[in-house]
C-alpha atoms as a PDB file:
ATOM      1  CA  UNK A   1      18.986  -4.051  51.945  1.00  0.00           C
ATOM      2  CA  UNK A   2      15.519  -3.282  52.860  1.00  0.00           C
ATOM      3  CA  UNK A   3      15.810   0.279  50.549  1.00  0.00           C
ATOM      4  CA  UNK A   4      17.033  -1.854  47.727  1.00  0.00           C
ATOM      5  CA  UNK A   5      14.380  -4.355  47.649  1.00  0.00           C
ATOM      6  CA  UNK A   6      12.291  -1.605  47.919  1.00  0.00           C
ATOM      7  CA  UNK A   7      13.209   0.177  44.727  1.00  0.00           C
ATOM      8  CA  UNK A   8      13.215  -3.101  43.003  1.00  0.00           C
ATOM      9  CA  UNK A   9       9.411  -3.587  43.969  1.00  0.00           C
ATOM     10  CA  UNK A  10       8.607  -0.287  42.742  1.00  0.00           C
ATOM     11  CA  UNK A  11      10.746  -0.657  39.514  1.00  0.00           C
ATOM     12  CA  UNK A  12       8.937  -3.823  38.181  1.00  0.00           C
ATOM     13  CA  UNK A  13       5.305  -2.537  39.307  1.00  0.00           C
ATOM     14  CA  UNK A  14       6.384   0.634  37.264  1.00  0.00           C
ATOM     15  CA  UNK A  15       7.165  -2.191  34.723  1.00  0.00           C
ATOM     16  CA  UNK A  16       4.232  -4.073  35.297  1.00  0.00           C
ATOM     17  CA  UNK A  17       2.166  -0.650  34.878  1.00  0.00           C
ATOM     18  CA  UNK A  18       3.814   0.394  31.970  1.00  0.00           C
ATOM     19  CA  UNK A  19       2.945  -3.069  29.976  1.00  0.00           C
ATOM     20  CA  UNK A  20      -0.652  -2.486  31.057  1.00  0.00           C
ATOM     21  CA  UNK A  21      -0.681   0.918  29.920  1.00  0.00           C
ATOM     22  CA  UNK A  22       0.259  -0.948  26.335  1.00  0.00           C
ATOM     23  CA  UNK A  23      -2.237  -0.764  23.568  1.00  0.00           C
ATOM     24  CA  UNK A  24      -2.195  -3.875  22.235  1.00  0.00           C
ATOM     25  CA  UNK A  25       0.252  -3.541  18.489  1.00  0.00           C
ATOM     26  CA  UNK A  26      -1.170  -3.643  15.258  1.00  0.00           C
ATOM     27  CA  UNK A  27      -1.089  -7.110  13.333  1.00  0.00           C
ATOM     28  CA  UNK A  28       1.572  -6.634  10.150  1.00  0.00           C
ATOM     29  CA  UNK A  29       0.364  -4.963   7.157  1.00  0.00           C
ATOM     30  CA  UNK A  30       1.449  -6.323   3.480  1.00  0.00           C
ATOM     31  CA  UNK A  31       1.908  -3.907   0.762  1.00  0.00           C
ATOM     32  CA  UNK A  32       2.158  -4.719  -2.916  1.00  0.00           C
ATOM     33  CA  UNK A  33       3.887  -2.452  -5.324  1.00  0.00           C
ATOM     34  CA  UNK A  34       3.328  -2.278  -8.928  1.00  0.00           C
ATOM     35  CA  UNK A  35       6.094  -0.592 -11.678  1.00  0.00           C
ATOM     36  CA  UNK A  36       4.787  -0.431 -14.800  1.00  0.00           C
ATOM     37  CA  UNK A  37       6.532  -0.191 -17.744  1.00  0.00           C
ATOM     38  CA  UNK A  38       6.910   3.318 -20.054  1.00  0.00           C
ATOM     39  CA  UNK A  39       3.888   4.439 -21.883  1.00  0.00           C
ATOM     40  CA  UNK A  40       4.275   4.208 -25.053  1.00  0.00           C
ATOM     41  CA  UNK A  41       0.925   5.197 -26.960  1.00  0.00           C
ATOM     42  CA  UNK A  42      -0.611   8.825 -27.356  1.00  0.00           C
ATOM     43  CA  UNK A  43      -4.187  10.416 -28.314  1.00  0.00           C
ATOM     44  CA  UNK A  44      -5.577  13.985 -28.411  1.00  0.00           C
ATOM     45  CA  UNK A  45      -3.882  17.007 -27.636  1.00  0.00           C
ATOM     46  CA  UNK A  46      -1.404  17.826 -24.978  1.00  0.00           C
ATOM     47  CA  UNK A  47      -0.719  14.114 -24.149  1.00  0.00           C
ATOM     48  CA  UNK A  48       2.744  13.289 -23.582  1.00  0.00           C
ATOM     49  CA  UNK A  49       4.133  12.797 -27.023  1.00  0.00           C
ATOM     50  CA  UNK A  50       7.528  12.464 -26.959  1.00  0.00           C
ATOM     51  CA  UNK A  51      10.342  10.459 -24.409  1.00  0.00           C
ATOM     52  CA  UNK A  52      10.875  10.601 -21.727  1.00  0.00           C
ATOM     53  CA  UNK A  53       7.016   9.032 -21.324  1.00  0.00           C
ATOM     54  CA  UNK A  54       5.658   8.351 -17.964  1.00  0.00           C
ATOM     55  CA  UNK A  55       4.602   5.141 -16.414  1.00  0.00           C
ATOM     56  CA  UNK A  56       2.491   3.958 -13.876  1.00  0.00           C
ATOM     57  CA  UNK A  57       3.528   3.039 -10.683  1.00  0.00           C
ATOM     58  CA  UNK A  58       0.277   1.501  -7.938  1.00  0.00           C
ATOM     59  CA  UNK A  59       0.280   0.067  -4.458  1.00  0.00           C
ATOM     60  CA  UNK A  60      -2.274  -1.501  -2.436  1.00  0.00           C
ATOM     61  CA  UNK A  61      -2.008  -2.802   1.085  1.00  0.00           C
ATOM     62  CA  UNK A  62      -3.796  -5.248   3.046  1.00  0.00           C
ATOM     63  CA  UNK A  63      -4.103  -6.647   6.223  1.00  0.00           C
ATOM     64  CA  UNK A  64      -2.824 -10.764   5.667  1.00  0.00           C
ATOM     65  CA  UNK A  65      -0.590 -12.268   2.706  1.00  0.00           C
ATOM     66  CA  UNK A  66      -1.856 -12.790  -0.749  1.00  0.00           C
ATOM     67  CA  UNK A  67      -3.036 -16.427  -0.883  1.00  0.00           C
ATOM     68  CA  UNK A  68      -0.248 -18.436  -2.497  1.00  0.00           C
ATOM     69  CA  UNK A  69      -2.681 -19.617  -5.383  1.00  0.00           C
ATOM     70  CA  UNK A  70      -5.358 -17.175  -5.363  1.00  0.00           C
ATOM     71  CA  UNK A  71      -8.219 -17.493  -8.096  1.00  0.00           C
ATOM     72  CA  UNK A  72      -8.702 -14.369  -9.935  1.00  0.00           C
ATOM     73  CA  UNK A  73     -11.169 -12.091  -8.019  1.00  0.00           C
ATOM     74  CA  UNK A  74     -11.705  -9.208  -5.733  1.00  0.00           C
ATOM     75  CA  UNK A  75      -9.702  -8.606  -2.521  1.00  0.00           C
ATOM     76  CA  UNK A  76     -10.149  -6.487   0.478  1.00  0.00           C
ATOM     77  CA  UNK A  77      -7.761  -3.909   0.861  1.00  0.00           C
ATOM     78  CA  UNK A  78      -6.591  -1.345   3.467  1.00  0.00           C
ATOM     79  CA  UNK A  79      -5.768   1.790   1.172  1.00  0.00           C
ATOM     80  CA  UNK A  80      -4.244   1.904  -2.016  1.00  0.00           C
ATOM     81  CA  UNK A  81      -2.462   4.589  -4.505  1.00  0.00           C
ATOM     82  CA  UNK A  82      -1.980   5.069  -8.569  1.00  0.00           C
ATOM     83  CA  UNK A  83      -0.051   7.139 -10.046  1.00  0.00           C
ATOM     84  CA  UNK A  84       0.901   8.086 -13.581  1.00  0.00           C
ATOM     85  CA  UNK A  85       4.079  10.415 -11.760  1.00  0.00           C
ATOM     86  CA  UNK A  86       2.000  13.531 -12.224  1.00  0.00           C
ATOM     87  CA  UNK A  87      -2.059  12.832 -11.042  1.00  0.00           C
ATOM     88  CA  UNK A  88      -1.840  10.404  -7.749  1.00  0.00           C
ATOM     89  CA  UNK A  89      -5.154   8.956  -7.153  1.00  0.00           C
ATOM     90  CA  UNK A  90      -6.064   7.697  -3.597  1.00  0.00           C
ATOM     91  CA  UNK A  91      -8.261   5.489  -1.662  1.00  0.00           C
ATOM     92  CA  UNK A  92      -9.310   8.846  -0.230  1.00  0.00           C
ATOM     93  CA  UNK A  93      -9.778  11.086  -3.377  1.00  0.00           C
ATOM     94  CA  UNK A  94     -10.837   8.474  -6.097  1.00  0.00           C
ATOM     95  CA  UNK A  95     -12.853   5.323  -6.210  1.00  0.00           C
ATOM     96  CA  UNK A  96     -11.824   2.219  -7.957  1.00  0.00           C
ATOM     97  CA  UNK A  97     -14.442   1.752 -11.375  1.00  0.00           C
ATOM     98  CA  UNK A  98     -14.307  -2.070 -10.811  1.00  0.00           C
ATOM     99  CA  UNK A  99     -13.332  -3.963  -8.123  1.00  0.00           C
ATOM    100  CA  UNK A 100      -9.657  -4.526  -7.239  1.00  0.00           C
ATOM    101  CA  UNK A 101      -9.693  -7.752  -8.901  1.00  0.00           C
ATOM    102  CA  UNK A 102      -6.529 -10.734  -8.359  1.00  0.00           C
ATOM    103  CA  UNK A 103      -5.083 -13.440  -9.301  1.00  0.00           C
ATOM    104  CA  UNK A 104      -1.564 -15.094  -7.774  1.00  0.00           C
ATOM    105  CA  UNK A 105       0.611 -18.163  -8.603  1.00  0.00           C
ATOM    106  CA  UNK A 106       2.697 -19.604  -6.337  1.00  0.00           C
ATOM    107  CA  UNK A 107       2.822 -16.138  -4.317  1.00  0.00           C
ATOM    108  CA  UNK A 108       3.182 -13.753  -7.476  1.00  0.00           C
ATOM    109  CA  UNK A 109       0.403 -11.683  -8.933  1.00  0.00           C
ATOM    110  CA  UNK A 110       0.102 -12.549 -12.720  1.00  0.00           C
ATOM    111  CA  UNK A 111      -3.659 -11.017 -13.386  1.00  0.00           C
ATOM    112  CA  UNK A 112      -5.016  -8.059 -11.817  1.00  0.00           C
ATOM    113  CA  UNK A 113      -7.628  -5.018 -12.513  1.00  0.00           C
ATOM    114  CA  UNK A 114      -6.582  -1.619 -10.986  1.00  0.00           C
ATOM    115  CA  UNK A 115      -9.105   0.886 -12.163  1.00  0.00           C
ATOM    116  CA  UNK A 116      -8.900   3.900 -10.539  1.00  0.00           C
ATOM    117  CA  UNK A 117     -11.043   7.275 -11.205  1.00  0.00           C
ATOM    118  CA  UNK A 118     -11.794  10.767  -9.979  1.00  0.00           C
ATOM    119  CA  UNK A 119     -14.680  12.968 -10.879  1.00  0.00           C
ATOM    120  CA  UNK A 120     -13.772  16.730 -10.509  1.00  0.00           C
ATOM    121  CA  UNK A 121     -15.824  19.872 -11.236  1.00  0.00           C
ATOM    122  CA  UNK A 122     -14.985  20.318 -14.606  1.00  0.00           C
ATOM    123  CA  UNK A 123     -12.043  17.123 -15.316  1.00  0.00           C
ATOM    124  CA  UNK A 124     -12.644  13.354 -15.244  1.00  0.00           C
ATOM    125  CA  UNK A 125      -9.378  11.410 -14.649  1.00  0.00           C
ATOM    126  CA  UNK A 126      -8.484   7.596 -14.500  1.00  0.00           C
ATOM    127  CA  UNK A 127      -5.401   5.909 -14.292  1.00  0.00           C
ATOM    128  CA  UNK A 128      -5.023   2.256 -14.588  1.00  0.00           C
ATOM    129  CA  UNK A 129      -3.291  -1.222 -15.019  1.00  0.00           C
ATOM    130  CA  UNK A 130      -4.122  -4.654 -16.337  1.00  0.00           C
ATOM    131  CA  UNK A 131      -3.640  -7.893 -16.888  1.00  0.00           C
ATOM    132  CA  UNK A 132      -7.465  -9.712 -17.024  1.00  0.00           C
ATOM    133  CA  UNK A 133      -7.143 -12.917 -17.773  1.00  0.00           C
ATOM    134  CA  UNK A 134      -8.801 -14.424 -21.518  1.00  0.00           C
ATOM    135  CA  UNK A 135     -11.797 -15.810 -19.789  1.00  0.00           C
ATOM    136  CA  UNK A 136     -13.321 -12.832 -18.593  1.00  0.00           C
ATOM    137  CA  UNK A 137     -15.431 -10.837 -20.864  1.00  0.00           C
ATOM    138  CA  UNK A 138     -13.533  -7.496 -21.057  1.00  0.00           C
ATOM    139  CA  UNK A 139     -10.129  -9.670 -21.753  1.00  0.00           C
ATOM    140  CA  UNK A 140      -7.602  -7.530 -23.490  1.00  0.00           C
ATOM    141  CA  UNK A 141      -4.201  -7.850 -22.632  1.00  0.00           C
ATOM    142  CA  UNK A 142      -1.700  -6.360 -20.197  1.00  0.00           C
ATOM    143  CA  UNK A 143      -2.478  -2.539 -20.495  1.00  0.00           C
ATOM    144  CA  UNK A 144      -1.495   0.103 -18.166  1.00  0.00           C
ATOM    145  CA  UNK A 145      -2.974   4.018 -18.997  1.00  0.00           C
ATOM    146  CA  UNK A 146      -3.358   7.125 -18.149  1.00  0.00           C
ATOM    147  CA  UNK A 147      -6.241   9.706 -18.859  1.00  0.00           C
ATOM    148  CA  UNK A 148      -7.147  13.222 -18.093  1.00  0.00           C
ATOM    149  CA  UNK A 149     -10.377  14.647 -19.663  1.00  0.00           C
ATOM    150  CA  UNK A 150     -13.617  17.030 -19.334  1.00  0.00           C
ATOM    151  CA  UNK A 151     -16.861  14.687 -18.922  1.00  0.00           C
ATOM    152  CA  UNK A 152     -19.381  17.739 -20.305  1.00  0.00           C
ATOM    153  CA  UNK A 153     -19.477  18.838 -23.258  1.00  0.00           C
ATOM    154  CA  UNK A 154     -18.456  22.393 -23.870  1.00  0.00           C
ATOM    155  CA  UNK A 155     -14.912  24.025 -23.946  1.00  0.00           C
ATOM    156  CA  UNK A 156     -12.320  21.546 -24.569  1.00  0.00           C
ATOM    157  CA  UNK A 157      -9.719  20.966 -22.014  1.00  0.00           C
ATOM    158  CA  UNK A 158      -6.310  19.583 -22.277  1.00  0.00           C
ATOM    159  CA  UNK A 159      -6.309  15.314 -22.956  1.00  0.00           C
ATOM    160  CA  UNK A 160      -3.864  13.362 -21.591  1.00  0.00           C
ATOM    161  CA  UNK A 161      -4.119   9.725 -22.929  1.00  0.00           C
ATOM    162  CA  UNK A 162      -1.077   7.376 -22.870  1.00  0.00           C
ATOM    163  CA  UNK A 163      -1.214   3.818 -22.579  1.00  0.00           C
ATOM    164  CA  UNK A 164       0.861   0.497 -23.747  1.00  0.00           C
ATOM    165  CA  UNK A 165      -0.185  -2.902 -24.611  1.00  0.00           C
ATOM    166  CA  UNK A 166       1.220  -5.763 -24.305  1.00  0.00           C
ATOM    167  CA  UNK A 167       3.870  -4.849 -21.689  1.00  0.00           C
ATOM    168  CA  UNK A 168       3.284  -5.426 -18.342  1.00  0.00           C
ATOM    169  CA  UNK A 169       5.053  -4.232 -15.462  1.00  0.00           C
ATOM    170  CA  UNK A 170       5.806  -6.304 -12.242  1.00  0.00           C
ATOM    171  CA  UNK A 171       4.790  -6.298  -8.415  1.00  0.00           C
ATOM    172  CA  UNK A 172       6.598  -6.821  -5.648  1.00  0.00           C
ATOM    173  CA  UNK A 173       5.601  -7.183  -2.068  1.00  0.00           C
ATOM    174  CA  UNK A 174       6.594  -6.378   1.186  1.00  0.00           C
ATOM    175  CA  UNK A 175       5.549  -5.929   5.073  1.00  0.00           C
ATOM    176  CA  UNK A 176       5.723  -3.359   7.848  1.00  0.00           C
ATOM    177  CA  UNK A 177       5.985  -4.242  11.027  1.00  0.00           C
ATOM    178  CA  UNK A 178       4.672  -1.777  13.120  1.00  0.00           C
ATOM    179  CA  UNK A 179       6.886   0.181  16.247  1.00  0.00           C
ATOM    180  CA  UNK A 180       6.560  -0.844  19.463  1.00  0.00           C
ATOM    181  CA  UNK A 181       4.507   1.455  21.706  1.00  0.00           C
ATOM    182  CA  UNK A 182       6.062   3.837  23.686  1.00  0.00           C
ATOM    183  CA  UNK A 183       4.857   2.601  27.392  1.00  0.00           C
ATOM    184  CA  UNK A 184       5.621  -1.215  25.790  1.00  0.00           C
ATOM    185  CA  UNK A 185       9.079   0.115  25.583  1.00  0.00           C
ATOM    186  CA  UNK A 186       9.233   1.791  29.138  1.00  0.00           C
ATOM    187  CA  UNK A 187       8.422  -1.575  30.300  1.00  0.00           C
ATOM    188  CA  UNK A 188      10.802  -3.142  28.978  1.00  0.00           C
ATOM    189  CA  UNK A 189      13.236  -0.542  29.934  1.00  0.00           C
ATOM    190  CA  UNK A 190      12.443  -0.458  33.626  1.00  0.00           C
ATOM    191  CA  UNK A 191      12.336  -4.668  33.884  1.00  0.00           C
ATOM    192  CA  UNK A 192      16.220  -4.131  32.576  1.00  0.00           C
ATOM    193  CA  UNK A 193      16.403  -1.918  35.630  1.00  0.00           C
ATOM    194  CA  UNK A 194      15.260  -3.673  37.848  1.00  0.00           C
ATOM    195  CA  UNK A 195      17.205  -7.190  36.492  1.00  0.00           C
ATOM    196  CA  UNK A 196      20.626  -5.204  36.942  1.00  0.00           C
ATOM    197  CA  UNK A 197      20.009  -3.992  40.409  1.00  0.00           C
ATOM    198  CA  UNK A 198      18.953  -7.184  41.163  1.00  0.00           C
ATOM    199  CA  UNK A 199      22.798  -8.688  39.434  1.00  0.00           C
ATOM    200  CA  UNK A 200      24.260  -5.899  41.076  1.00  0.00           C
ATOM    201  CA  UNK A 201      22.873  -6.905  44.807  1.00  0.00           C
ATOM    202  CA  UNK A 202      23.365 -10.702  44.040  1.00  0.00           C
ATOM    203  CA  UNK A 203      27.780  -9.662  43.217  1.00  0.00           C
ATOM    204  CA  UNK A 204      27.881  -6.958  45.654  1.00  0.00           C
END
């Protein structure tokens, strides 16, 4: 009996250690995904010209919910990606031209400014989507595109330049829960020990 309690003791202090041991998990993060409809709309040479034409799909994540009714403005974000399904532009290889500006009604984005560019040696690429709403100055209308270009003049290099108007995609949204850490889990593992030896005494 003595041995038993024993290795109970030394299973929950294991416990005990392991939870201590614990970094302390990450809060949720909330990602919001944008597909964009086809591009429809081609200038200068070797641009995409024919079906089936590209669209642009983004993502940004943050660290809390969207506001519910959020007034059309700039956000904090934790990363965020752009893609036109050939050029992906990052938080970590691009900048953003403008800030990432939106807006939200009853929990759904319905205005938003995702401008993202990339200055290379000898190309100058931006990909972006849309939807600004009348009141601001540079008000168009939903417009996702897609551009690929040399900033210097000298020999030309291929353009890519496809865009729509008028036809704006949708976002979605969704959360990650992060894993448990690993010593939170031996924890929990050796408390489940330790509660069945402790059944297993109490029957015996």
């Amino acid at each position: 009996m003595a041995a038993t309690r024993i290795a109970v003791m030394v299973v929950l202090a294991s416990a005990s250690l392991a939870f201590g041991l614990a970094p302390t998990a990450s809060a949720n993060t909330y990602t919001y995904t944008y597909t964009g409809n086809p591009l429809s709309s081609c200038s200068g040479p070797g641009c995409v010209a024919s079906a089936p034409y590209p669209s642009i799909t983004a993502s940004f994540t943050v660290a809390s919910p969207l506001g519910a009714n959020l007034s059309y403005g700039p956000i904090s974000f934790l990363s965020y990606s752009i893609t036109d399904g050939t050029e992906v532009l990052t938080n970590l290889n691009s900048t953003l031209e403008t800030p990432l500006d939106i807006e939200t009604v009853a929990g759904v984005i319905t205005e938003w400014d995702f401008f993202a560019e990339q200055f290379g040696v000898s190309t100058y690429t931006e990909i972006y989507t849309s939807n600004i709403p009348p009141s601001t100055p540079s008000y168009c209308c939903p417009e996702d595109a897609s551009l690929d270009q040399a900033p210097y003049s000298g020999p030309s290099l291929p353009v890519i330049n496809n865009a729509n108007f008028f036809d704006a995609g949708t976002w979605t949204e969704t959360s990650t829960t992060p894993e448990p850490p690993t010593p939170a889990l031996l924890g929990m593992g050796l408390l489940a020990l330790g509660a069945a030896v402790l059944r297993g005494k109490q029957t015996a």
